[in-house]
N, C-alpha and C. Protein backbone atom coordinates (compact mmCIF):
# COMPACT_ATOMS: atom_id res chain seq x y z
N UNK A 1 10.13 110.20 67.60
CA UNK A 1 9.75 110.40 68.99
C UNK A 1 8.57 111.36 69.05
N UNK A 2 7.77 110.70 69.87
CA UNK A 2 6.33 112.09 69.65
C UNK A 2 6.69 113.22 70.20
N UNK A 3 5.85 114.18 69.85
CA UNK A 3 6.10 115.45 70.42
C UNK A 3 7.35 116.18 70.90
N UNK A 4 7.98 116.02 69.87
CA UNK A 4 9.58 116.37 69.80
C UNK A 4 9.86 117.37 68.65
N UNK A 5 9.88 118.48 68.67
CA UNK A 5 10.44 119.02 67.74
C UNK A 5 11.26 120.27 67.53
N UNK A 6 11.95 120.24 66.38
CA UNK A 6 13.15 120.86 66.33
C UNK A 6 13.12 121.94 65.56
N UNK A 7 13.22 123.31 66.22
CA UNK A 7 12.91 124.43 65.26
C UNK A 7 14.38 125.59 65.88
N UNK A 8 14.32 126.27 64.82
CA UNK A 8 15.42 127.49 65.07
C UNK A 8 15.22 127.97 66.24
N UNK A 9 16.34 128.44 66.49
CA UNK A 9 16.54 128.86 67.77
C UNK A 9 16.51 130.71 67.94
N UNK A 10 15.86 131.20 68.66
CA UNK A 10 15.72 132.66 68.80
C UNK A 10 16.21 133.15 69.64
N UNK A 11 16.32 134.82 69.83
CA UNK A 11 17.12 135.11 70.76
C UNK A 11 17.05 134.83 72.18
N UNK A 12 15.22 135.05 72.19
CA UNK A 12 14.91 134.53 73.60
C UNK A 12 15.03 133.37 73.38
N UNK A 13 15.67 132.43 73.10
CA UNK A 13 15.75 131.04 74.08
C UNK A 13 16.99 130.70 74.46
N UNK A 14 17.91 132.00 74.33
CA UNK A 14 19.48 132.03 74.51
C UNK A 14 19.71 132.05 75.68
N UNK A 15 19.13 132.66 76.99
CA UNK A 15 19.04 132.44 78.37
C UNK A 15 18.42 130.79 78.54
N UNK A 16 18.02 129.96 78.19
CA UNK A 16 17.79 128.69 78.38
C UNK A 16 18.61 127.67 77.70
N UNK A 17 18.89 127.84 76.59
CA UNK A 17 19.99 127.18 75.78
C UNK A 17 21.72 127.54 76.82
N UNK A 18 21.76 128.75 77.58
CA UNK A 18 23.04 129.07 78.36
C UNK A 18 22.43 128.33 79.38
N UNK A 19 21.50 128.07 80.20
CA UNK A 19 21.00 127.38 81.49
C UNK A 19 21.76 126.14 80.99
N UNK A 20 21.29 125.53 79.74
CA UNK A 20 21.40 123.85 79.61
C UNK A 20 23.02 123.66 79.65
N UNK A 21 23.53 124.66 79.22
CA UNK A 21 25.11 124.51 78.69
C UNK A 21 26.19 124.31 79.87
N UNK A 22 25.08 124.96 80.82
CA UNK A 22 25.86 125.37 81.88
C UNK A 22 25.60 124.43 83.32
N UNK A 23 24.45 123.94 82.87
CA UNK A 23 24.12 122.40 83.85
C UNK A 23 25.16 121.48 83.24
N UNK A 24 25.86 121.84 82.32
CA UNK A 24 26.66 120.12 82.02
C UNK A 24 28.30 120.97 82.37
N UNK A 25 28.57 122.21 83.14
CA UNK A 25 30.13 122.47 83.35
C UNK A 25 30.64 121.85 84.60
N UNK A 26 29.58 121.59 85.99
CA UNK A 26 30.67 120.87 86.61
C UNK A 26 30.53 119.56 86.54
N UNK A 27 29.97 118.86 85.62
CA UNK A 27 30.46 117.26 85.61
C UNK A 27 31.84 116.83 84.94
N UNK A 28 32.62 117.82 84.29
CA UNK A 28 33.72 117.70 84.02
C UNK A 28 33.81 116.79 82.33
N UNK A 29 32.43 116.29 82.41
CA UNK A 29 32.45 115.35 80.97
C UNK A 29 32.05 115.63 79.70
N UNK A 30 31.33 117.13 79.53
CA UNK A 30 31.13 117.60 78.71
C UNK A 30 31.64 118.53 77.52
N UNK A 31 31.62 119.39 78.14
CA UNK A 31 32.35 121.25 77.51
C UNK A 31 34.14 121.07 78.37
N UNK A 32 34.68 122.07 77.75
CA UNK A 32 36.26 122.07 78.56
C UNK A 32 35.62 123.65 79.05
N UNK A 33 35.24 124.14 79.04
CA UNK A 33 34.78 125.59 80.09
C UNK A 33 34.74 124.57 81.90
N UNK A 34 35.40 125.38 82.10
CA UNK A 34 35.60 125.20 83.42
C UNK A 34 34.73 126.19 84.64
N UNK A 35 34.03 126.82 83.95
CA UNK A 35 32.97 128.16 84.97
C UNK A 35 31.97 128.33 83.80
N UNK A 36 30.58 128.08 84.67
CA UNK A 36 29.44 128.91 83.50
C UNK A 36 30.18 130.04 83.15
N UNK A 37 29.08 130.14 81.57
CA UNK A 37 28.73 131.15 80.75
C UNK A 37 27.88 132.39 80.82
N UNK A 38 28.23 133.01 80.13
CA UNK A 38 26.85 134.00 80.02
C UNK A 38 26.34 134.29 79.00
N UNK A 39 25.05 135.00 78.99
CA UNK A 39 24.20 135.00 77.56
C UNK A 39 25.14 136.22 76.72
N UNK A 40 25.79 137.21 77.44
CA UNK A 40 26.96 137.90 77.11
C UNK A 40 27.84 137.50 76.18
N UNK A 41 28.56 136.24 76.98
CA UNK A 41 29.34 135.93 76.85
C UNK A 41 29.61 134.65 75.26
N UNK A 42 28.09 134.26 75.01
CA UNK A 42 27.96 133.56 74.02
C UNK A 42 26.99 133.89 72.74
N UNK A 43 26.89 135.32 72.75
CA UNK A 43 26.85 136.07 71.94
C UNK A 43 27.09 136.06 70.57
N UNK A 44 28.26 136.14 70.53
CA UNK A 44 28.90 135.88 69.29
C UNK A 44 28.79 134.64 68.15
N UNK A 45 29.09 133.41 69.26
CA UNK A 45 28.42 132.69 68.83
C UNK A 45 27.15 132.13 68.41
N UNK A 46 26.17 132.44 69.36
CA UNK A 46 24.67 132.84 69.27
C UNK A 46 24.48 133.35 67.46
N UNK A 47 24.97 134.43 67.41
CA UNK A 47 25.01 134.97 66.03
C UNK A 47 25.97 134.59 64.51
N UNK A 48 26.92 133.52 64.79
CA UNK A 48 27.36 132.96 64.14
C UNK A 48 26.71 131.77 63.44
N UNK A 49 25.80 131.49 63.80
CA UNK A 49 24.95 130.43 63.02
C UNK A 49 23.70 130.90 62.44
N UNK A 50 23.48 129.73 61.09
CA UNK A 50 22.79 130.53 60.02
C UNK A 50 21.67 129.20 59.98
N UNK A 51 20.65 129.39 59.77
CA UNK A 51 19.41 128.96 59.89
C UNK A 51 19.60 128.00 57.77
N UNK A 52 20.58 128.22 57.14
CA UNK A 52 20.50 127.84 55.83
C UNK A 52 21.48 127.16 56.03
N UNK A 53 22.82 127.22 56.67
CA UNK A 53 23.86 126.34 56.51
C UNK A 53 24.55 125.98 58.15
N UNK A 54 24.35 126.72 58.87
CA UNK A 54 24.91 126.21 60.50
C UNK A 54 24.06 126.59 61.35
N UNK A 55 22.56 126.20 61.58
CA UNK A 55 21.42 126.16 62.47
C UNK A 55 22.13 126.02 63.76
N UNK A 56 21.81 126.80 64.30
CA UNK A 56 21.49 126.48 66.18
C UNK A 56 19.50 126.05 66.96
N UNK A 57 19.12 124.78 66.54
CA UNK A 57 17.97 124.33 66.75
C UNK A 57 17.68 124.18 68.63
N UNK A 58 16.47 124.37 68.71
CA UNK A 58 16.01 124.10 69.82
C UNK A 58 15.58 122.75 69.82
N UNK A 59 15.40 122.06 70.89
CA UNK A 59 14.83 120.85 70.89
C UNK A 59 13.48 120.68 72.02
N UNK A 60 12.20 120.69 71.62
CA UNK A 60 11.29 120.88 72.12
C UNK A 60 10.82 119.51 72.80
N UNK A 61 9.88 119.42 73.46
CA UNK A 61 9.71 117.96 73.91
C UNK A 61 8.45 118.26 75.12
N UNK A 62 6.70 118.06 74.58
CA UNK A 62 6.06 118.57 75.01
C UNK A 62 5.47 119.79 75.42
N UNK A 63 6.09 120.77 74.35
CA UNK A 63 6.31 122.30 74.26
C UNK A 63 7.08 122.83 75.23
N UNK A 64 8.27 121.96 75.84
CA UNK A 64 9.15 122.68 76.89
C UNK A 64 10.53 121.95 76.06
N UNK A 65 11.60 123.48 76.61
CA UNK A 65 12.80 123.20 75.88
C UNK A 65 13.31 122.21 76.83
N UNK A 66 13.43 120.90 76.08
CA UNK A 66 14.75 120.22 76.47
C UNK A 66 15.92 120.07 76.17
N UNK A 67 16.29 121.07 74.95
CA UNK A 67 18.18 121.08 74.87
C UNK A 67 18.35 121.78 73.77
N UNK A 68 19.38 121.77 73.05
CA UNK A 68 19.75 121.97 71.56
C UNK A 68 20.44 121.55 70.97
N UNK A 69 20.68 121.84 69.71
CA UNK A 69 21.74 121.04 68.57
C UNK A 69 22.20 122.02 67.44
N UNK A 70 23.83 122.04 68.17
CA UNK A 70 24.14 123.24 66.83
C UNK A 70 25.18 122.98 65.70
N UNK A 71 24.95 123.25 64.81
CA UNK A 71 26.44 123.02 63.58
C UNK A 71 27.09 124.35 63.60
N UNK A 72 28.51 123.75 63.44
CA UNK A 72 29.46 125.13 63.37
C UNK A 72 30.44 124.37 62.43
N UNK A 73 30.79 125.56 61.80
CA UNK A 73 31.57 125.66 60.97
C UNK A 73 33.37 124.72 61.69
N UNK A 74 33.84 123.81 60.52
CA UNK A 74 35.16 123.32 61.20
C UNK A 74 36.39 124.57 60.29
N UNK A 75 37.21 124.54 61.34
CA UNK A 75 38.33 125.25 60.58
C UNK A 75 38.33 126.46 60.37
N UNK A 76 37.00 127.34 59.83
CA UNK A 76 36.70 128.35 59.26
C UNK A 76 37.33 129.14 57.81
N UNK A 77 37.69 127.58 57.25
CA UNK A 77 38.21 128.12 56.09
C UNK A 77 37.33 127.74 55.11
N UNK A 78 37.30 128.38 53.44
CA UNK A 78 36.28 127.84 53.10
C UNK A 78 36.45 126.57 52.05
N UNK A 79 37.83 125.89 52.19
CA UNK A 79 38.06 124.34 51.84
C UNK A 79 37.04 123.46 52.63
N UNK A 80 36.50 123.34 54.00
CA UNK A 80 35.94 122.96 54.76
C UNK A 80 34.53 123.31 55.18
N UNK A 81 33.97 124.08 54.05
CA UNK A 81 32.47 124.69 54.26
C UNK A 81 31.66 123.10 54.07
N UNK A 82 31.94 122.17 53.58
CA UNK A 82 31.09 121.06 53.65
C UNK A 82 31.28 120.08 54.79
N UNK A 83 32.64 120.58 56.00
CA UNK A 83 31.98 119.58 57.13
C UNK A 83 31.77 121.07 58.34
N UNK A 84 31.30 120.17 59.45
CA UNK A 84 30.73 120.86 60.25
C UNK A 84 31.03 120.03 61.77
N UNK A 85 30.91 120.72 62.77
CA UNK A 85 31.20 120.17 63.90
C UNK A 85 29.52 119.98 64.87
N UNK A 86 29.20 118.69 65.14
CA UNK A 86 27.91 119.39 66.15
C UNK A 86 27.66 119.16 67.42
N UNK A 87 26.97 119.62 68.34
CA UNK A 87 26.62 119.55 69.48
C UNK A 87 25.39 119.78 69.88
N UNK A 88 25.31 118.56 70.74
CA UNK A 88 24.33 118.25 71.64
C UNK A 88 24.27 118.65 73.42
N UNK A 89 22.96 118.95 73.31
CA UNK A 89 22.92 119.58 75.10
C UNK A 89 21.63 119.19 75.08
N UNK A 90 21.43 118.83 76.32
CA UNK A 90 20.11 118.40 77.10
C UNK A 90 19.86 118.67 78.46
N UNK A 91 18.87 119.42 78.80
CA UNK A 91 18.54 119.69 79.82
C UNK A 91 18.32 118.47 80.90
N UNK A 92 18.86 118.61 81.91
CA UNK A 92 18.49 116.98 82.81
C UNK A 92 17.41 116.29 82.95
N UNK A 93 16.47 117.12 82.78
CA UNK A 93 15.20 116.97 82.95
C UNK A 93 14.79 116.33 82.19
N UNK A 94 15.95 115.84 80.79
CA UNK A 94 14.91 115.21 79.64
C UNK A 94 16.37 114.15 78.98
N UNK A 95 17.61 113.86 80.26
CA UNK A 95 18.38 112.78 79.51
C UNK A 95 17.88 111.45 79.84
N UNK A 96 17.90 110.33 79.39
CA UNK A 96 17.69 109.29 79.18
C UNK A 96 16.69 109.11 78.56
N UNK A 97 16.56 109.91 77.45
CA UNK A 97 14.79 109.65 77.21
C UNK A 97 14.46 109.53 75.48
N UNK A 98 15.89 109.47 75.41
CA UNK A 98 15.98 108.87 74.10
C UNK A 98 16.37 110.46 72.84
N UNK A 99 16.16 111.87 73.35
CA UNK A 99 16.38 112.98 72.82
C UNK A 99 17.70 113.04 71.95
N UNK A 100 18.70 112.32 72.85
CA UNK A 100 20.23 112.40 72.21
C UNK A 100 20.07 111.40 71.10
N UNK A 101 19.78 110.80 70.53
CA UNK A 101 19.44 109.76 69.77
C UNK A 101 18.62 110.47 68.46
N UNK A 102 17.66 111.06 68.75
CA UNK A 102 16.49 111.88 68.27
C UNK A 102 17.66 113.22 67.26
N UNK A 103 18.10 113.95 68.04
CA UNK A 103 18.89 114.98 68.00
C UNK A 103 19.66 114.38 66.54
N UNK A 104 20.69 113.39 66.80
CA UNK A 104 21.83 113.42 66.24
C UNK A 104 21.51 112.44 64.96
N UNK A 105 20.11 111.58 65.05
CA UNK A 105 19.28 111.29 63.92
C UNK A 105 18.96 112.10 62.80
N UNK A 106 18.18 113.40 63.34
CA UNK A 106 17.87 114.69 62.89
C UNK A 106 18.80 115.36 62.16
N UNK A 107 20.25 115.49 62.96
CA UNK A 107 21.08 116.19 61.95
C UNK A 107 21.71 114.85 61.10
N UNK A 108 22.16 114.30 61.20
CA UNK A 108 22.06 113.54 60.34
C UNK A 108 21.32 113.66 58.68
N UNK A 109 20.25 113.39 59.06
CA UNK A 109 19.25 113.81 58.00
C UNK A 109 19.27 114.75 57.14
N UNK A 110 19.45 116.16 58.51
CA UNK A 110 19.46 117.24 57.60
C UNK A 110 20.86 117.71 56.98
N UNK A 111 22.20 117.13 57.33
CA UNK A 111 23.20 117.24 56.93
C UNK A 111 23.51 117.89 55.40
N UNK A 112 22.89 116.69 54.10
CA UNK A 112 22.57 116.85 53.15
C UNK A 112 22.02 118.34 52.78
N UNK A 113 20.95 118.83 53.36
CA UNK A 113 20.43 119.89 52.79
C UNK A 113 20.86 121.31 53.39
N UNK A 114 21.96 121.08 54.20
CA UNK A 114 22.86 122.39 54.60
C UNK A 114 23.97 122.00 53.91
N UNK A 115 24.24 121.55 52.99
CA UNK A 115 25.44 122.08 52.31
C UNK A 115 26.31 120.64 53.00
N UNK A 116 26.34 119.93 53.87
CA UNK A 116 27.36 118.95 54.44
C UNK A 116 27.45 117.60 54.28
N UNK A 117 28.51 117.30 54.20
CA UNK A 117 28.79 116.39 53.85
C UNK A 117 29.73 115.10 54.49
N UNK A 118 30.60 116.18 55.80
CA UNK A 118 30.92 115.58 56.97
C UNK A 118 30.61 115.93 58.08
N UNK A 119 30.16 115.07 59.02
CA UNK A 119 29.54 115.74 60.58
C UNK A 119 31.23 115.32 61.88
N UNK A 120 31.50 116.18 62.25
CA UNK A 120 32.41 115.74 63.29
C UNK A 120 31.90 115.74 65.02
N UNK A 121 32.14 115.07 65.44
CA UNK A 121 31.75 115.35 67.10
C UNK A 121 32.99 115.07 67.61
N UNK A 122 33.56 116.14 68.57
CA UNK A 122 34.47 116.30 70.02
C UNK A 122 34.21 116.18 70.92
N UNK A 123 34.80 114.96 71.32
CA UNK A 123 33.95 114.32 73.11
C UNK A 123 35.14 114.29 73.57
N UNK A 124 35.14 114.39 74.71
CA UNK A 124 36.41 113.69 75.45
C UNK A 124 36.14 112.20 75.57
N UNK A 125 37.48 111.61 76.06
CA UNK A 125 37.74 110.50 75.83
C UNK A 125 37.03 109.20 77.06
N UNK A 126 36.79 110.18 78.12
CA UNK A 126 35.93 109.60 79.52
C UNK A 126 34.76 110.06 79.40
N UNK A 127 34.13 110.30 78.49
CA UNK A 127 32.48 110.39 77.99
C UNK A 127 31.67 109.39 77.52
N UNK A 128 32.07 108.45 78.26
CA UNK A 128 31.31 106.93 77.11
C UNK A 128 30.02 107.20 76.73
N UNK A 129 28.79 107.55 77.61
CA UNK A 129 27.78 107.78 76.80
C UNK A 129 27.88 108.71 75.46
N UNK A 130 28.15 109.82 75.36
CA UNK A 130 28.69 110.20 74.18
C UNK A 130 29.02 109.43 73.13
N UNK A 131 29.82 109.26 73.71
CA UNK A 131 30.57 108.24 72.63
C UNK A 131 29.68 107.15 72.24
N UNK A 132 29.19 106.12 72.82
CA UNK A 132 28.60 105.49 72.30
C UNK A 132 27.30 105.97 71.59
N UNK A 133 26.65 106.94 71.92
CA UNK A 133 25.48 107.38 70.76
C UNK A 133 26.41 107.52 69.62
N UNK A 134 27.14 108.26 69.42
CA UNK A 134 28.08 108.14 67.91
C UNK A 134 28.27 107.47 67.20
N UNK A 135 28.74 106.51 67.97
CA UNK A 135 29.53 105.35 67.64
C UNK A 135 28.09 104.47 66.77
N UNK A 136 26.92 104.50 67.76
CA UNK A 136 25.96 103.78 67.26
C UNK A 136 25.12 104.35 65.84
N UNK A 137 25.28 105.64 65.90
CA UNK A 137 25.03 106.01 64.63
C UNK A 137 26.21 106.22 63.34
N UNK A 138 27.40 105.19 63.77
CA UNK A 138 28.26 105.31 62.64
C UNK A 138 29.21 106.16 62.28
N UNK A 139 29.37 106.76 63.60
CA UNK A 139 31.18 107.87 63.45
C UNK A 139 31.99 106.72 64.43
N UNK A 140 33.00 107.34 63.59
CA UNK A 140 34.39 106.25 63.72
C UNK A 140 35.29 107.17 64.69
N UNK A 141 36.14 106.49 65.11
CA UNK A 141 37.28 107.71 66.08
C UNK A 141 38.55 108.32 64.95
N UNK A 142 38.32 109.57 64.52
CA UNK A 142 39.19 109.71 63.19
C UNK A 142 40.61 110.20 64.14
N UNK A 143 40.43 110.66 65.25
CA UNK A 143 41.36 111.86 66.15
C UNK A 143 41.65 110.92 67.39
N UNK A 144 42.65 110.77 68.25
CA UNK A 144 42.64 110.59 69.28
C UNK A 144 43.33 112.03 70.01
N UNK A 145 43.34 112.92 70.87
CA UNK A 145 44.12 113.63 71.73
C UNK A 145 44.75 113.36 72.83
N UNK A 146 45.81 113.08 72.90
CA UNK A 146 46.27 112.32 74.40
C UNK A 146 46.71 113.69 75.48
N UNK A 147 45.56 113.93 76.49
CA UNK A 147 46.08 115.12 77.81
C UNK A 147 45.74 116.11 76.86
N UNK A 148 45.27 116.70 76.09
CA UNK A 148 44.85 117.90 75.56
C UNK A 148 44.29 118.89 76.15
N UNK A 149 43.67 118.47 77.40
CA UNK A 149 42.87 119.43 78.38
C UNK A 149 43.06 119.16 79.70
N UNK A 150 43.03 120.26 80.76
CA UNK A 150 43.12 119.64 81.97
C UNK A 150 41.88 120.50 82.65
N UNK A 151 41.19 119.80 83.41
CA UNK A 151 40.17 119.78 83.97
C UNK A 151 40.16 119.45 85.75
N UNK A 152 40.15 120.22 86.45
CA UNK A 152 40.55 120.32 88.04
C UNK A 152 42.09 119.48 88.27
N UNK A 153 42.96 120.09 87.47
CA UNK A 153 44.55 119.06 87.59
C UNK A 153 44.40 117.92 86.80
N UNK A 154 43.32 117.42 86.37
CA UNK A 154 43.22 116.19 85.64
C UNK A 154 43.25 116.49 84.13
N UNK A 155 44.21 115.66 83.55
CA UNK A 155 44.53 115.51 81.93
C UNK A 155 43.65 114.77 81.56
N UNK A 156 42.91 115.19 80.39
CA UNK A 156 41.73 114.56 79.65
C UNK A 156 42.13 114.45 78.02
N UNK A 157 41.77 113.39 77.75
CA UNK A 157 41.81 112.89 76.20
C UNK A 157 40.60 113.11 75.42
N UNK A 158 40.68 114.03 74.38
CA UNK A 158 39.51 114.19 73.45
C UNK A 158 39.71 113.34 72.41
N UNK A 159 38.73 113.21 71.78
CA UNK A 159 37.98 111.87 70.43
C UNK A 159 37.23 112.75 69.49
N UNK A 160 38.13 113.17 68.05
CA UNK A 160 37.09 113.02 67.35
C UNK A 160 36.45 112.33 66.43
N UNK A 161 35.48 112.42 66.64
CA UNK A 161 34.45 111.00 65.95
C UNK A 161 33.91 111.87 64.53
N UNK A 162 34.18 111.19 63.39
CA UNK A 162 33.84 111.56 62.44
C UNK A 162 32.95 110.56 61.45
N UNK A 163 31.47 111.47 60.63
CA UNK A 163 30.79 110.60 59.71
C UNK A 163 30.37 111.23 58.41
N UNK A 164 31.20 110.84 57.38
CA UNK A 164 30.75 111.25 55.78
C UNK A 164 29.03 110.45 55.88
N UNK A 165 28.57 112.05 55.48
CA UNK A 165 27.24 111.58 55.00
C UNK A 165 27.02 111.61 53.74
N UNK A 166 27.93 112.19 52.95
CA UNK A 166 27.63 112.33 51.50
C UNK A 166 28.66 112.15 50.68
């Protein structure tokens, strides 16, 4: 995709990376956070990812941020340092435009050279777009969750979709 590119993420772009996170809490289809975040508040995490083995990337698109893509560690044990969990966010301003596609291509790719070897994604189960970018790049449904979350009184089913890359 032209003029798309994907570089580490810094501190200043942690107030925009929390903007994007937080445009997708009341559609109910994204995150299970039920109330924005804060740059406070995601902190920790912010600093839990490592630019050699669990990047938190920006996703650029005409030199303006349109989203990000982060790997995190599954489990946190270190039997499981070779898969990873990831996520995608996109600013509205830039969905349908082929980025989510772009994104999950990208890690893909770079999977291999962080150390991984399985990629997992957690969608809920009424996320079809989600799901189907996955699906189209070849994760399978390894998890079903039946009511695992409830979201304004409503029970929601999570999916995780899993893909050995190596």
């Amino acid at each position: 995709m032209e003029n798309v590119i994907f570089r580490d993420a810094k501190y200043n772009d942690l107030p925009k990376i929390i903007e994007i996170y937080n445009s997708t809490v009341a559609s109910r289809m994204v995150t299970a956070d039920t109330e924005p975040v804060s740059v406070k508040d995601r902190l920790g995490w912010f600093n839990e990812h490592s630019a050699e083995t669990r990047p938190l990337w920006v996703i650029t698109k005409d030199e303006k941020i349109a989203g990000w893509l982060s790997f995190q560690s599954f489990y946190g044990r270190p039997a499981y340092q070779a898969t990873a969990e990831i996520s995608i966010y996109l600013d509205e301003a830039f969905r349908g435009q082929g980025l989510g596609r772009s994104a999950l291509s990208k890690a893909i790719e770079s999977a291999p050279e962080l150390g991984i070897k399985t990629i997992l994604g957690f969608i809920f189960h009424h996320n079809r777009p989600s799901l189907k970018l996955f699906e189209a790049f070849g994760f399978e449904t390894w998890a079903h969750l039946p009511r695992i979350a409830e979201l304004d009184g409503v029970e929601r089913d999570l999916d995780i979709l899993g893909k050995r890359i190596s």
